[in-house]
N, C-alpha and C. Protein backbone atom coordinates (compact mmCIF):
# COMPACT_ATOMS: atom_id res chain seq x y z
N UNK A 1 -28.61 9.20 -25.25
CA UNK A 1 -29.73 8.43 -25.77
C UNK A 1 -29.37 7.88 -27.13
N UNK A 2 -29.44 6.89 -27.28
CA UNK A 2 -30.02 6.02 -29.00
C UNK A 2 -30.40 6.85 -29.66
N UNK A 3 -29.67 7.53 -31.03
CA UNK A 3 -30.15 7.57 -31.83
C UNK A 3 -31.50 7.23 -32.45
N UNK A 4 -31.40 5.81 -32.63
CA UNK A 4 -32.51 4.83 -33.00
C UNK A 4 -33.79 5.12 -32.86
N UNK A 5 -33.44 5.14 -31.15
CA UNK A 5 -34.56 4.85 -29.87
C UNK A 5 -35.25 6.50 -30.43
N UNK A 6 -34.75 7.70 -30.66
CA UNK A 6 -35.12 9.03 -30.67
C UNK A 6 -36.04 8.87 -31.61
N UNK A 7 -35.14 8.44 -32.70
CA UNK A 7 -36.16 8.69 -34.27
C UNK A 7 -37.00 8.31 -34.46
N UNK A 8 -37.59 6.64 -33.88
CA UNK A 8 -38.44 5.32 -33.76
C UNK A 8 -39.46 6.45 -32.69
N UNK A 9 -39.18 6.93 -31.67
CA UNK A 9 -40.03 7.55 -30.77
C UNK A 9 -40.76 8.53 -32.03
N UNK A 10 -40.14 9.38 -32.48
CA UNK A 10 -40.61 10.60 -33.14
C UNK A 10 -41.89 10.39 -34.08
N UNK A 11 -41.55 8.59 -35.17
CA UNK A 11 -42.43 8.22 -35.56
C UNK A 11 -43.54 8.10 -35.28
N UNK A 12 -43.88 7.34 -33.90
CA UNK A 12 -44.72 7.60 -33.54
C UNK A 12 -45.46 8.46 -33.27
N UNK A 13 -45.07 9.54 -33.34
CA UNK A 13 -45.95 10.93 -32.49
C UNK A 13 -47.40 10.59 -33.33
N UNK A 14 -48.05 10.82 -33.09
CA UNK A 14 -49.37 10.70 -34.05
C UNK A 14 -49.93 11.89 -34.79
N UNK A 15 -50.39 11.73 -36.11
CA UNK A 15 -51.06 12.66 -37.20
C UNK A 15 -52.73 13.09 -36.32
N UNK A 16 -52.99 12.62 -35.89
CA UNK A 16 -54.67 12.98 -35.17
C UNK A 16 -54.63 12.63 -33.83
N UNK A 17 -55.37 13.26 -33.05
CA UNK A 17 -55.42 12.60 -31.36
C UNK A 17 -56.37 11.09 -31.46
N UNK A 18 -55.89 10.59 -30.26
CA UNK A 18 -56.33 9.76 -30.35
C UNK A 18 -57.46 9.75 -29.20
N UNK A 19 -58.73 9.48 -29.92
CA UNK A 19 -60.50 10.04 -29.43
C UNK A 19 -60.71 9.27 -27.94
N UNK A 20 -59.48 8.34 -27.57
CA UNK A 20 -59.79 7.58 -25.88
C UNK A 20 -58.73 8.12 -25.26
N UNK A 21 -57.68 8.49 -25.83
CA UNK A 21 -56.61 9.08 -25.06
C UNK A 21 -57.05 10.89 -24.81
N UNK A 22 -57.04 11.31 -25.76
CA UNK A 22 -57.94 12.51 -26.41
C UNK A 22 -58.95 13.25 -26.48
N UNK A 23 -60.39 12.85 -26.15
CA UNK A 23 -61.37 12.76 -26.59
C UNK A 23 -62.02 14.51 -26.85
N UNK A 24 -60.92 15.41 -25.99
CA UNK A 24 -61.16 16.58 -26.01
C UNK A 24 -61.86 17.28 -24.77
N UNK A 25 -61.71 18.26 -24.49
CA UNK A 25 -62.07 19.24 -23.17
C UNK A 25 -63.18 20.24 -23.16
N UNK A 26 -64.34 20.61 -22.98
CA UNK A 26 -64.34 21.90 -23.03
C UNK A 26 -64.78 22.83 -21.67
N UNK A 27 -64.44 23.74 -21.66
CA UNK A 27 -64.33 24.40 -20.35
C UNK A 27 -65.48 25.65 -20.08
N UNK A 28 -65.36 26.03 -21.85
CA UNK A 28 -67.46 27.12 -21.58
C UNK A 28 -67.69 27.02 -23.10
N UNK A 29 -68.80 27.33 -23.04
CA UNK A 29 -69.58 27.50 -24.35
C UNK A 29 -70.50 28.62 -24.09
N UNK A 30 -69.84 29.42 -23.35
CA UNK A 30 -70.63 31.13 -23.27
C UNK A 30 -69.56 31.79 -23.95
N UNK A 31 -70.21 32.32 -25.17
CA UNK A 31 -69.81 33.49 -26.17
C UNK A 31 -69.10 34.50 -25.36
N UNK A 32 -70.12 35.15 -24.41
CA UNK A 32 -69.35 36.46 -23.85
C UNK A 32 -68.17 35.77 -22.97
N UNK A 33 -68.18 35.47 -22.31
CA UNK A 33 -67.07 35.03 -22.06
C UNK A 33 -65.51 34.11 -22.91
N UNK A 34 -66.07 33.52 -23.85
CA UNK A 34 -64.65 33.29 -24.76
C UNK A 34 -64.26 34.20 -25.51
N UNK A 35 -65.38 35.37 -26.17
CA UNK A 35 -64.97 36.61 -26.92
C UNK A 35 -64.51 37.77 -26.00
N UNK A 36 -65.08 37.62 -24.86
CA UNK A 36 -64.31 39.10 -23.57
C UNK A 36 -62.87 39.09 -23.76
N UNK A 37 -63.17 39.93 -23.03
CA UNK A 37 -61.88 40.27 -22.74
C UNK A 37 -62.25 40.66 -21.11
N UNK A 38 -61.31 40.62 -20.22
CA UNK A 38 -60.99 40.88 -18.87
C UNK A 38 -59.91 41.31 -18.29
N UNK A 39 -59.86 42.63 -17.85
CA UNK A 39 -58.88 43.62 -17.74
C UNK A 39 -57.71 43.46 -18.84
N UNK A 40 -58.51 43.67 -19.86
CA UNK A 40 -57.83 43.65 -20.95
C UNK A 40 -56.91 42.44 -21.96
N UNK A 41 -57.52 40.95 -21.16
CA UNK A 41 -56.98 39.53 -21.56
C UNK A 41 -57.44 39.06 -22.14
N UNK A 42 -57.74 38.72 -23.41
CA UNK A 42 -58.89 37.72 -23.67
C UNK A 42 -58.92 36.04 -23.07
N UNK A 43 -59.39 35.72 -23.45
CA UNK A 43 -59.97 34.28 -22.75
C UNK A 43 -58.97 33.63 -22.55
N UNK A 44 -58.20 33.26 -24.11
CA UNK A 44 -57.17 32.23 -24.16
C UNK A 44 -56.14 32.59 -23.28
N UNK A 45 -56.03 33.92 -22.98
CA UNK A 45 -54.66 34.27 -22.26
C UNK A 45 -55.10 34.43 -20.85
N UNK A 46 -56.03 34.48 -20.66
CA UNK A 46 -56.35 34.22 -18.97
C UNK A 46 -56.58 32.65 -18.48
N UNK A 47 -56.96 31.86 -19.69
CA UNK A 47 -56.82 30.33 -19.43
C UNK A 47 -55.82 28.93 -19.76
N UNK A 48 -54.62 30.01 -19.77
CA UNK A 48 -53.02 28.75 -19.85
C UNK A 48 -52.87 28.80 -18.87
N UNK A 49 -52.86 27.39 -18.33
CA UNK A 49 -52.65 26.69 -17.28
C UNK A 49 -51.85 24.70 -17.69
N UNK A 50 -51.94 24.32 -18.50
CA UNK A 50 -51.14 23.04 -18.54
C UNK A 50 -50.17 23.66 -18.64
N UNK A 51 -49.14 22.34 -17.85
CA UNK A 51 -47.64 22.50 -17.59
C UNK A 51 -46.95 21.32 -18.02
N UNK A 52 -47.82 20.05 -18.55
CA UNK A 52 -47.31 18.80 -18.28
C UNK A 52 -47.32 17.90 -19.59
N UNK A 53 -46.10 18.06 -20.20
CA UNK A 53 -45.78 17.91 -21.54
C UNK A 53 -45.50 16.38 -21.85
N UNK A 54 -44.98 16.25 -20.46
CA UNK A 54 -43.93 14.82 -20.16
C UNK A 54 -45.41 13.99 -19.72
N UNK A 55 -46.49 14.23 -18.85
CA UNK A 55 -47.77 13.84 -19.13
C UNK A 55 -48.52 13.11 -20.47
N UNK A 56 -48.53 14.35 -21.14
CA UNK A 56 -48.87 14.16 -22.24
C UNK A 56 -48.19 12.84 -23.77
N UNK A 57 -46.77 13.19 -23.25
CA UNK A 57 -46.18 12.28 -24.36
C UNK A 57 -46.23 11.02 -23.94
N UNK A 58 -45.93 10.53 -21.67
CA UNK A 58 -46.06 9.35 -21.56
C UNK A 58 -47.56 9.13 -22.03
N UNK A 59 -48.46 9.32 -21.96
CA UNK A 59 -49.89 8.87 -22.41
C UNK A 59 -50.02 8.20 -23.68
N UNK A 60 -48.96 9.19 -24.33
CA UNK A 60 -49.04 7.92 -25.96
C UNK A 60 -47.95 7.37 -25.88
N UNK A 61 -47.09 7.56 -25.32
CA UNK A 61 -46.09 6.06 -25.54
C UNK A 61 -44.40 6.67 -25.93
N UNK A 62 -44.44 7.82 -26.19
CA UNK A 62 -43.46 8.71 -26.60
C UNK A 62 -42.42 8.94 -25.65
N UNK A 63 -41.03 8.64 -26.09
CA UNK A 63 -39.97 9.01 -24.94
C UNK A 63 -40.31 11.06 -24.65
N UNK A 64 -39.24 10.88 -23.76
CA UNK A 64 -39.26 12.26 -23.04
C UNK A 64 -38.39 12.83 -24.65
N UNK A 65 -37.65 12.43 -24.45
CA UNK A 65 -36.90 13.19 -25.88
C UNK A 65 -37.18 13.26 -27.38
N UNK A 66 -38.65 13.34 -27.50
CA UNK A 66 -39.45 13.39 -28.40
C UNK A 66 -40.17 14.97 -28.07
N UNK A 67 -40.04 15.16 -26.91
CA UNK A 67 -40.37 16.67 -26.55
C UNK A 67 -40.92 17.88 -27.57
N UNK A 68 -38.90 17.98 -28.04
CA UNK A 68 -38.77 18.81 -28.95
C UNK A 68 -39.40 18.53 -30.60
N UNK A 69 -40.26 17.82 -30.56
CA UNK A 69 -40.61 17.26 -32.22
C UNK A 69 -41.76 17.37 -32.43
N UNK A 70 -42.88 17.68 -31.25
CA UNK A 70 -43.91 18.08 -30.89
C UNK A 70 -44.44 18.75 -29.85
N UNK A 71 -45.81 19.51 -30.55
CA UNK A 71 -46.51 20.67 -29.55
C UNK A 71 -47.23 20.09 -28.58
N UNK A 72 -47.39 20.56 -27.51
CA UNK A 72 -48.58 20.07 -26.64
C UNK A 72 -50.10 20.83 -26.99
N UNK A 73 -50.48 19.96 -27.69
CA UNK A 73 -51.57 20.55 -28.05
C UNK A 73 -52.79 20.41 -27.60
N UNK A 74 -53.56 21.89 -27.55
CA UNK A 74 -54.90 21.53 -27.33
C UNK A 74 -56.04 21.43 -28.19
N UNK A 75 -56.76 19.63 -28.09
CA UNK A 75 -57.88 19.22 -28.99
C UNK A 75 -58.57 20.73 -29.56
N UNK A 76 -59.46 20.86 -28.58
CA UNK A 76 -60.26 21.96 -28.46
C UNK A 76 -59.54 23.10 -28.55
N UNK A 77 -58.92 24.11 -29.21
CA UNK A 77 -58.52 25.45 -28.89
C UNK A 77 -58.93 26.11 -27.70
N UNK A 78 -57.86 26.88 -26.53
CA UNK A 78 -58.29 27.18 -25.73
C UNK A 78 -59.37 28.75 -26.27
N UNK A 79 -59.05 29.04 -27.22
CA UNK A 79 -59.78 30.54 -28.11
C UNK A 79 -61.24 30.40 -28.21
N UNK A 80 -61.35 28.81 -28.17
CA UNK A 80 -62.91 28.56 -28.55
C UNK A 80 -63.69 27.48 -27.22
N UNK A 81 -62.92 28.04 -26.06
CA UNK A 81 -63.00 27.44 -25.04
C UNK A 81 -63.04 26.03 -24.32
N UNK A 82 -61.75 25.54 -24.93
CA UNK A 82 -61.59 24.00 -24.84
C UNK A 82 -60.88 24.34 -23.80
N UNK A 83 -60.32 23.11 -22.90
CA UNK A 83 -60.52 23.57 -21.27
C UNK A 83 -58.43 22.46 -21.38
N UNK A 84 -58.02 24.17 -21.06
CA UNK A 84 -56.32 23.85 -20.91
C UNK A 84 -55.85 23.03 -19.61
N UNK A 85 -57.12 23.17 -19.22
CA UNK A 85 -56.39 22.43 -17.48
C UNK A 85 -56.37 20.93 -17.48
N UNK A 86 -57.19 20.51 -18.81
CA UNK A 86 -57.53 19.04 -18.79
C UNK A 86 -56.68 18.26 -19.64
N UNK A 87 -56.16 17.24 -19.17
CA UNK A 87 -55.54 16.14 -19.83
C UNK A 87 -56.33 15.44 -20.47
N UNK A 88 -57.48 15.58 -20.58
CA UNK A 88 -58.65 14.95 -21.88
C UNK A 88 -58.44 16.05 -23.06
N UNK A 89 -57.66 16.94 -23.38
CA UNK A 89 -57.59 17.93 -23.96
C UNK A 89 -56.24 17.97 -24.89
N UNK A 90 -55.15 17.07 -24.38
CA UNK A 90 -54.43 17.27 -24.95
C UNK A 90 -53.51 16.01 -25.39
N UNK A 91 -52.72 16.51 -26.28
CA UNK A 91 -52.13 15.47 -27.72
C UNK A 91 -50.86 16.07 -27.93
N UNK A 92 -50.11 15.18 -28.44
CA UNK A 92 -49.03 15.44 -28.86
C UNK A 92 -49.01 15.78 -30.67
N UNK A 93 -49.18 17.00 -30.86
CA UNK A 93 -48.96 17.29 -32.43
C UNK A 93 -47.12 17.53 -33.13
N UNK A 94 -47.20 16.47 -33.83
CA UNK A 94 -45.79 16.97 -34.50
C UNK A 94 -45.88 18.75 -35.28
N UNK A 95 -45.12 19.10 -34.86
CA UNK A 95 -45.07 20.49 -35.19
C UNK A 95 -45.40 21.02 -36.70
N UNK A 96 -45.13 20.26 -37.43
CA UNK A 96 -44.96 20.61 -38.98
C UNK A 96 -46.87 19.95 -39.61
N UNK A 97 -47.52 19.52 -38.44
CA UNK A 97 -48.89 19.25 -38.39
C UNK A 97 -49.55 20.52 -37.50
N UNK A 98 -48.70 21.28 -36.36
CA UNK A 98 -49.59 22.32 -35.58
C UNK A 98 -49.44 23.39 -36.20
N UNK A 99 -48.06 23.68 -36.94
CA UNK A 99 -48.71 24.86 -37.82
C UNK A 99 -49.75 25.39 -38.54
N UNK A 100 -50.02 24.09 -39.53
CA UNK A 100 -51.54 24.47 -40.43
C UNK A 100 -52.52 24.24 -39.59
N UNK A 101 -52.59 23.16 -37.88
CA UNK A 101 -53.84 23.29 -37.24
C UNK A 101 -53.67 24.92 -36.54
N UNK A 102 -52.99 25.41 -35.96
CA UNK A 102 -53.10 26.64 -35.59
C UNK A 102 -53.34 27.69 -36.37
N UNK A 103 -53.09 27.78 -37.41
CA UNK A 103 -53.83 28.82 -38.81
C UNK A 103 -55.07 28.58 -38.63
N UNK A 104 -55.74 27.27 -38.39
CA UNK A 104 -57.34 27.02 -38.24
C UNK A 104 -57.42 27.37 -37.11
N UNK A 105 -57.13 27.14 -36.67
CA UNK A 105 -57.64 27.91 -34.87
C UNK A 105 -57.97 29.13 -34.82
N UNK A 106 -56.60 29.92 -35.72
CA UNK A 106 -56.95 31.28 -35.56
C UNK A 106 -57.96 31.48 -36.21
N UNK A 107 -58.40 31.31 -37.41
CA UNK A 107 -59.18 31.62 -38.05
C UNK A 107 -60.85 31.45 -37.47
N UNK A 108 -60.82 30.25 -36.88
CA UNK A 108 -62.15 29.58 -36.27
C UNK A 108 -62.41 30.37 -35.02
N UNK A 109 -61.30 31.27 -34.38
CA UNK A 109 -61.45 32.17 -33.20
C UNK A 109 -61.91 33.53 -34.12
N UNK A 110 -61.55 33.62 -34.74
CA UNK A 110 -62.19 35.32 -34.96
C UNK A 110 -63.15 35.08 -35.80
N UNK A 111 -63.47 33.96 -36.59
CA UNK A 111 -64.66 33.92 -37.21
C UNK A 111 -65.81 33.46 -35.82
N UNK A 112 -65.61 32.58 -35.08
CA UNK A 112 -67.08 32.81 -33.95
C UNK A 112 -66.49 34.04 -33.16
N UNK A 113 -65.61 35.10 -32.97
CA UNK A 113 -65.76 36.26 -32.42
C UNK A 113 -66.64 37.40 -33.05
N UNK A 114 -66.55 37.19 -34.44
CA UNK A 114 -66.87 38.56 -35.07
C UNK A 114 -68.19 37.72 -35.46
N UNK A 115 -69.00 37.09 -35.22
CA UNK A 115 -70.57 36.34 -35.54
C UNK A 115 -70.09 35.49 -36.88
N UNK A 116 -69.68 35.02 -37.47
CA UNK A 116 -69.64 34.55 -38.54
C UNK A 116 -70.03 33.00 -38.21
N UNK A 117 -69.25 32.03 -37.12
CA UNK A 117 -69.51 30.88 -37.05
C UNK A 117 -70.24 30.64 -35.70
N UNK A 118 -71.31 29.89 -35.65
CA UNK A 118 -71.48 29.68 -34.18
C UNK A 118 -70.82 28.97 -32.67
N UNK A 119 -70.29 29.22 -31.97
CA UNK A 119 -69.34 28.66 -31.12
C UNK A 119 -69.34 27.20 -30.81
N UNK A 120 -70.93 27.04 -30.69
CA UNK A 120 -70.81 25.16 -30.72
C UNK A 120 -70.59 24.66 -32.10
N UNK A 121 -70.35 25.21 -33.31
CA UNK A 121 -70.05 24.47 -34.40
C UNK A 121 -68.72 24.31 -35.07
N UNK A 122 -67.88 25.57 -33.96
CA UNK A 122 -66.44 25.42 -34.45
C UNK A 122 -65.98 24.65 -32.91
N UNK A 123 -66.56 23.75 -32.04
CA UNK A 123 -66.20 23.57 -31.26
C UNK A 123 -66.31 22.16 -31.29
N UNK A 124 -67.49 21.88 -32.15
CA UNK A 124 -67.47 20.42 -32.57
C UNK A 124 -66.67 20.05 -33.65
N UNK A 125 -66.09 21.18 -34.44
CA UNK A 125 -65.25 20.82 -35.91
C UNK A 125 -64.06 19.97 -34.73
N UNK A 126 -63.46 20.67 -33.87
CA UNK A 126 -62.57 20.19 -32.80
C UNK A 126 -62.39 18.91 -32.33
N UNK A 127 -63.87 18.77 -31.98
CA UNK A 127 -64.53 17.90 -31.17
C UNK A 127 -64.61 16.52 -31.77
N UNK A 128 -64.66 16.69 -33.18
CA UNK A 128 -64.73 15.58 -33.89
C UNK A 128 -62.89 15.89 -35.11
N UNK A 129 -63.43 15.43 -36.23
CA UNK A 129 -62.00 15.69 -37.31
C UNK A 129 -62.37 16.81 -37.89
N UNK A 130 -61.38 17.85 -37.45
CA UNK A 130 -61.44 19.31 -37.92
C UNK A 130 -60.34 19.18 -39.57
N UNK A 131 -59.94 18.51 -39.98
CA UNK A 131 -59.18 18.45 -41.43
C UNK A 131 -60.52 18.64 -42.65
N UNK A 132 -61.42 18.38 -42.48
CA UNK A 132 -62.21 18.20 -43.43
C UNK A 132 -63.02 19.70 -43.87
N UNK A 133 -62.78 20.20 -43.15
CA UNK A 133 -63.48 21.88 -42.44
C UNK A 133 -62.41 22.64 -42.70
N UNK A 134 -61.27 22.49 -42.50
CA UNK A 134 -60.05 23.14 -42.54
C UNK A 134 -59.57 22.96 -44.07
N UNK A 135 -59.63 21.91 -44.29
CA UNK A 135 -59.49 21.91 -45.99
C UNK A 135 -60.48 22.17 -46.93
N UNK A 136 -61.94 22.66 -46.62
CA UNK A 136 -62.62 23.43 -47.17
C UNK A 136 -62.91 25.16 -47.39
N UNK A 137 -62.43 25.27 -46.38
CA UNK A 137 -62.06 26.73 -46.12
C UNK A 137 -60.63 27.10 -46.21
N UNK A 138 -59.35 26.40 -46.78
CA UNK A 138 -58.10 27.08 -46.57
C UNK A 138 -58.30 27.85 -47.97
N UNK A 139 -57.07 28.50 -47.73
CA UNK A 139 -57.85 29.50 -48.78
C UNK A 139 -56.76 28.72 -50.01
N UNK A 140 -57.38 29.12 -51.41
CA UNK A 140 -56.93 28.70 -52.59
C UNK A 140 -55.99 28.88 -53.52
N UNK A 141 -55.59 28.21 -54.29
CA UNK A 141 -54.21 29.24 -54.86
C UNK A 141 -52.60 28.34 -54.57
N UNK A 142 -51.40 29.23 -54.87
CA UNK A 142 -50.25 29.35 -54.74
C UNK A 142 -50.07 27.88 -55.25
């Protein structure tokens, strides 16, 4: 492959999903069930199911060998029951962007587990631009 062609692809990956390609998934908005656990699984790990990466990147425009430069990510966290099976769900995040979104994820999963946030309100932070929420709450310092 082109050099060129790789790097020019990579650019593109996009900083935010895009809300028609994107618009996001969700699969429940019952508490007991995204906080259960089931024979000992919790939610997120009983609901990976996408497989289709090469899906995902043709949708925005991205060669196959852009793969490795981004996550397949899901809009919605599957933790807070955004629905993994759906291709309305998922985006291509450059990696060095899914790290700090996955610190929010985690955080937005055990805060509506342990009562702190309500599940439809960390589901709409998702649902809509979660940066603004995420940069109010990261924590301060260093």
């Amino acid at each position: 492959m082109n050099p060129l062609i790789l790097v020019a692809s990579l650019f593109m990956a996009p900083l935010f999903p895009n809300p028609i390609l994107t618009p996001g998934a969700v699969a429940t908005t019952d508490i007991h069930e995204v906080c259960g656990r089931v024979a000992g699984l919790t939610y997120s790990r009983r609901h990976r199911v996408w497989h289709n990466k090469a899906e995902t990147l043709a949708k925005y425009g991205l060669l196959p060998s852009a793969a490795h430069a981004v996550e397949d990510d899901d809009r919605v966290p599957v933790c807070l029951g955004g629905n993994n099976a759906s291709p309305l769900n998922h985006w291509p995040e450059p990696w060095g962007d899914a790290r700090k979104k996955d610190h929010f994820e985690d955080w937005s999963c055990r805060a509506v587990c342990t009562g702190h946030i309500p599940l439809a309100t960390a589901q709409g932070w998702f649902l809509g631009d979660w940066r603004p929420e995420e940069a109010r709450r990261a924590p301060k310092g260093n």
